[in-house]
C-alpha atoms as a PDB file:
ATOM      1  CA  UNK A   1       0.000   0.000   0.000  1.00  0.00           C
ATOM      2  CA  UNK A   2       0.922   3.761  -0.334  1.00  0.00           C
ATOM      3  CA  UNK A   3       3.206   5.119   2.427  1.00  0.00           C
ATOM      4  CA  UNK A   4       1.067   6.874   4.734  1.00  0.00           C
ATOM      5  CA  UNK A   5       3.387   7.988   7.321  1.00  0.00           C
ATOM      6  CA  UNK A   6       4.116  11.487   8.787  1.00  0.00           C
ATOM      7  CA  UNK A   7       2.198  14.987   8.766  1.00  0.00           C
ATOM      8  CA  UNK A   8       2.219  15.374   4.564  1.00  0.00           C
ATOM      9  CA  UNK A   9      -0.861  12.479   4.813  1.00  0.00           C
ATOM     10  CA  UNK A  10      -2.648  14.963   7.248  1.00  0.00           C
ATOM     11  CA  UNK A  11      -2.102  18.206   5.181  1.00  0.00           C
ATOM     12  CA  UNK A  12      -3.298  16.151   1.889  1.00  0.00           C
ATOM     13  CA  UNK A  13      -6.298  14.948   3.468  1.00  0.00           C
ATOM     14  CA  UNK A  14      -7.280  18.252   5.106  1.00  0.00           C
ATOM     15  CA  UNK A  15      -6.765  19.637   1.495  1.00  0.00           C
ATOM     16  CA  UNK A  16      -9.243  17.027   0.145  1.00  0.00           C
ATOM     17  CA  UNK A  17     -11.735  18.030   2.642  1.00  0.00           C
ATOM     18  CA  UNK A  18     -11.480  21.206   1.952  1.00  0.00           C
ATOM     19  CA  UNK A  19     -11.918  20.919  -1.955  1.00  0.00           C
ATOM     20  CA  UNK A  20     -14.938  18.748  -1.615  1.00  0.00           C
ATOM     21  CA  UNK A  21     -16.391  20.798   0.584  1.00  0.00           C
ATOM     22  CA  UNK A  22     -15.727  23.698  -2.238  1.00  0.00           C
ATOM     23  CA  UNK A  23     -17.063  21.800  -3.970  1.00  0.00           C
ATOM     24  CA  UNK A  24     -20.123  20.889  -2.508  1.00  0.00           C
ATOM     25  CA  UNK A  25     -20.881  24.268  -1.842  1.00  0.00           C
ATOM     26  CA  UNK A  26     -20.845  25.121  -5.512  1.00  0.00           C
ATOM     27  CA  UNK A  27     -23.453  22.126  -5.796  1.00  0.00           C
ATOM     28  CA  UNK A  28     -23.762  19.826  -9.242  1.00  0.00           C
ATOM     29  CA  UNK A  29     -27.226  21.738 -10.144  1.00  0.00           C
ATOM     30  CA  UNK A  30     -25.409  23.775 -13.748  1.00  0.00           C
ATOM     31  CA  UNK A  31     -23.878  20.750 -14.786  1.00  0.00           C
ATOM     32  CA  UNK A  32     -24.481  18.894 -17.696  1.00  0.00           C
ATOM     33  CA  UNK A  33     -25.133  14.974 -18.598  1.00  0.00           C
ATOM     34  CA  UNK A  34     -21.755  14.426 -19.754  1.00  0.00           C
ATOM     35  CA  UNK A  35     -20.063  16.690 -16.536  1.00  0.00           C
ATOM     36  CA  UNK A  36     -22.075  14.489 -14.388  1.00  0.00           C
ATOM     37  CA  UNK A  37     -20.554  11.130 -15.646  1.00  0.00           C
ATOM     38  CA  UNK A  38     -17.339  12.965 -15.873  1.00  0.00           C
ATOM     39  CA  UNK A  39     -17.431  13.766 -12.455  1.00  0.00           C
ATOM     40  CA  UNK A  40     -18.818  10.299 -10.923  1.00  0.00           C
ATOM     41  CA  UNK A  41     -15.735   8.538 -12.761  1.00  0.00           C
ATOM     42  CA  UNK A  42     -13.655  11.142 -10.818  1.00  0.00           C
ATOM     43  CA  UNK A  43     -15.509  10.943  -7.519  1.00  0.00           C
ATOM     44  CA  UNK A  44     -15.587   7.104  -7.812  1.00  0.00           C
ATOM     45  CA  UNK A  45     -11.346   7.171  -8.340  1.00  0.00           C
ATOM     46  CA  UNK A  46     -11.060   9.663  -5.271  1.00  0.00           C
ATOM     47  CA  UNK A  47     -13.505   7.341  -3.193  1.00  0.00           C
ATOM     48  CA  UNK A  48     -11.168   4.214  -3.584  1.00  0.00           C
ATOM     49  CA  UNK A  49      -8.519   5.982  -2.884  1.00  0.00           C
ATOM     50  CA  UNK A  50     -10.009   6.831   0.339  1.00  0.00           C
ATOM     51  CA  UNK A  51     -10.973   3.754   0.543  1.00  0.00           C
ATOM     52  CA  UNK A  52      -6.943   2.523  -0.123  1.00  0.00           C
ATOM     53  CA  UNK A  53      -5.721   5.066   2.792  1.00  0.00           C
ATOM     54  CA  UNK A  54      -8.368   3.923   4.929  1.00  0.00           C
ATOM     55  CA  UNK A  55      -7.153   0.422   4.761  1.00  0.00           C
ATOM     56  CA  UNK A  56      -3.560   1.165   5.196  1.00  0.00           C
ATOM     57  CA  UNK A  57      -4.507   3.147   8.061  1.00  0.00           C
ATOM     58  CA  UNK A  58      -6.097   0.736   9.867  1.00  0.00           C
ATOM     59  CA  UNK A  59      -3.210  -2.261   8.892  1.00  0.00           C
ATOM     60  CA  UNK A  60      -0.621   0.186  10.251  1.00  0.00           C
ATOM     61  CA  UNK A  61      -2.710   0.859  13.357  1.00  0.00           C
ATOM     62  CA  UNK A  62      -4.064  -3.230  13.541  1.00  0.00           C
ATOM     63  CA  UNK A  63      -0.692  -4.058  13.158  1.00  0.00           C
ATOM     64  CA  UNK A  64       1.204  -1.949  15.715  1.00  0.00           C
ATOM     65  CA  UNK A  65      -1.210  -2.798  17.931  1.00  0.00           C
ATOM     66  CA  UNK A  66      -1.874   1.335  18.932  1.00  0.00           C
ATOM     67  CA  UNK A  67      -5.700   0.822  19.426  1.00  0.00           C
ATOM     68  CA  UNK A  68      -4.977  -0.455  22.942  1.00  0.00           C
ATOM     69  CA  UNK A  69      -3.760   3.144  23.164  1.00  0.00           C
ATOM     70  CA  UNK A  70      -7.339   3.394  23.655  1.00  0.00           C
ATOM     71  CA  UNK A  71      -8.359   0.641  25.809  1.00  0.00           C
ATOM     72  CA  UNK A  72      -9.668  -1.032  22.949  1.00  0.00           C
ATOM     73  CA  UNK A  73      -9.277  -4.268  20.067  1.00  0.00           C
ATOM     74  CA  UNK A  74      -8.299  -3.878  16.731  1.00  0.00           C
ATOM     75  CA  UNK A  75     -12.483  -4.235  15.477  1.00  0.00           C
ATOM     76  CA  UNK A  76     -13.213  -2.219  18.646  1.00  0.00           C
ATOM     77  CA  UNK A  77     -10.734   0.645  17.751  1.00  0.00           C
ATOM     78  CA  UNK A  78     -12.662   1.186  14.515  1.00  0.00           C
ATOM     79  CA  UNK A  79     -16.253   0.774  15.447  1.00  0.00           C
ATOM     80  CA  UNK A  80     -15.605   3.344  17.758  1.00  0.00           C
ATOM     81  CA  UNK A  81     -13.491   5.968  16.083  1.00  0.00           C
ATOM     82  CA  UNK A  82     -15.213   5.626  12.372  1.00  0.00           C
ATOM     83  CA  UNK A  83     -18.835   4.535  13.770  1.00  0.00           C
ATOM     84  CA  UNK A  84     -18.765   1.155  12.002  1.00  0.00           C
ATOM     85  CA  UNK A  85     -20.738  -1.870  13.042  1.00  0.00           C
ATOM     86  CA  UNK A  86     -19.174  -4.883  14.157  1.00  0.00           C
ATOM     87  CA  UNK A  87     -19.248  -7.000  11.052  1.00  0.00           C
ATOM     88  CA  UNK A  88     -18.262  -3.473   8.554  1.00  0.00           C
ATOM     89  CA  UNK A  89     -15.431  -3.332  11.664  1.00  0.00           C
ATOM     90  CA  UNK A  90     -14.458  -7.092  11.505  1.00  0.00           C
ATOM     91  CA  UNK A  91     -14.390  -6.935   7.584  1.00  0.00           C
ATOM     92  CA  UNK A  92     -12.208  -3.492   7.370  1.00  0.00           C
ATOM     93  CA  UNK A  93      -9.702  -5.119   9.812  1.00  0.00           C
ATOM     94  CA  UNK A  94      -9.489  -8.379   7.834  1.00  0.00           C
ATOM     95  CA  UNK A  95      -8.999  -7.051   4.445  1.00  0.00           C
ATOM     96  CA  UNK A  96      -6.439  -4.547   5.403  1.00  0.00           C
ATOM     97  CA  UNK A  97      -4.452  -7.322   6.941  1.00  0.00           C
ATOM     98  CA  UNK A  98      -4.758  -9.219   4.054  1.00  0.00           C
ATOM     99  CA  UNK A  99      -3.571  -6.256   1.872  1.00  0.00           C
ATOM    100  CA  UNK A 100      -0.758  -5.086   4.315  1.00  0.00           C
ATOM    101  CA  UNK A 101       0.403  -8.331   4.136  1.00  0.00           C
ATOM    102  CA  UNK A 102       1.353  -8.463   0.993  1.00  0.00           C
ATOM    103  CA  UNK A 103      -0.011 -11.566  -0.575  1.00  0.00           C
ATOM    104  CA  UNK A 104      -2.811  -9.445  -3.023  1.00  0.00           C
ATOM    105  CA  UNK A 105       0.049  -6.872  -4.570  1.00  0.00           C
ATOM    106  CA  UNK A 106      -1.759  -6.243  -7.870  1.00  0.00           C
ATOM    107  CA  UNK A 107      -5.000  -5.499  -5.913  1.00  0.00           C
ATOM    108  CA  UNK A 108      -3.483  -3.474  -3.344  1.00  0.00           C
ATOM    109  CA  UNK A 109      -2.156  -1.094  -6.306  1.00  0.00           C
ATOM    110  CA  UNK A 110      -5.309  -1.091  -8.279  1.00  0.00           C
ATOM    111  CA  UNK A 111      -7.046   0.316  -5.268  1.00  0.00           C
ATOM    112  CA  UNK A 112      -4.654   3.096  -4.768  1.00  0.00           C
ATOM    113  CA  UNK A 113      -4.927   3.746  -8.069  1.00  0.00           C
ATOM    114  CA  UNK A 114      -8.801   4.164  -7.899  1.00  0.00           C
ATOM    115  CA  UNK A 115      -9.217   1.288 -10.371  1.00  0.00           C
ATOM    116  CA  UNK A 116     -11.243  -0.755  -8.506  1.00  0.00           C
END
């Protein structure tokens, strides 16, 4: 997975938020059929990626074993800090071990890309 490590993650992702919420202030109500597909291919790229730092996020976190930081386990951590239920929780955990460990490279890229 992409590094994810150190403040430059934070200052992208607050610069994300920021442009989306641009950009939902400007609202999709002017735009076209075709700039509305456009933009759903884009938003659907930006959402896996989200999706990709998400998951690295929580291998790095699953892995280091921080959530007990927080008097918590690994599915607890999450359910609690990004309001997931126990099975979206149990499944997030499990498929970012499986991509942080390695064994799915191809996939791993792909959803860092925003291909899939």
């Amino acid at each position: 997975m992409c590094s994810s490590d150190g403040p430059g993650v934070e200052v992208a992702v607050a610069a994300a938020h920021t442009a989306l919420t641009r950009a939902l202030h400007h609202g999709v109500e002017q735009l076209g059929h075709d700039q509305s597909a456009a933009l759903l291919a884009q938003l659907r790229v930006l959402s896996a990626q989200a999706d990709a730092l998400t998951l690295s996020l929580v291998g790095r976190v699953d892995a280091e074993g921080t959530y007990a930081l927080d008097g918590a386990l690994s599915a607890g951590w999450l359910r609690a800090f990004a309001h997931h239920t126990p099975a979206q929780a149990a499944r997030t955990v499990r498929t970012a071990r499986t991509l942080r460990s390695g064994v799915l490279p191809h996939t791993t890229a792909a959803l860092a890309a925003g291909a899939i």
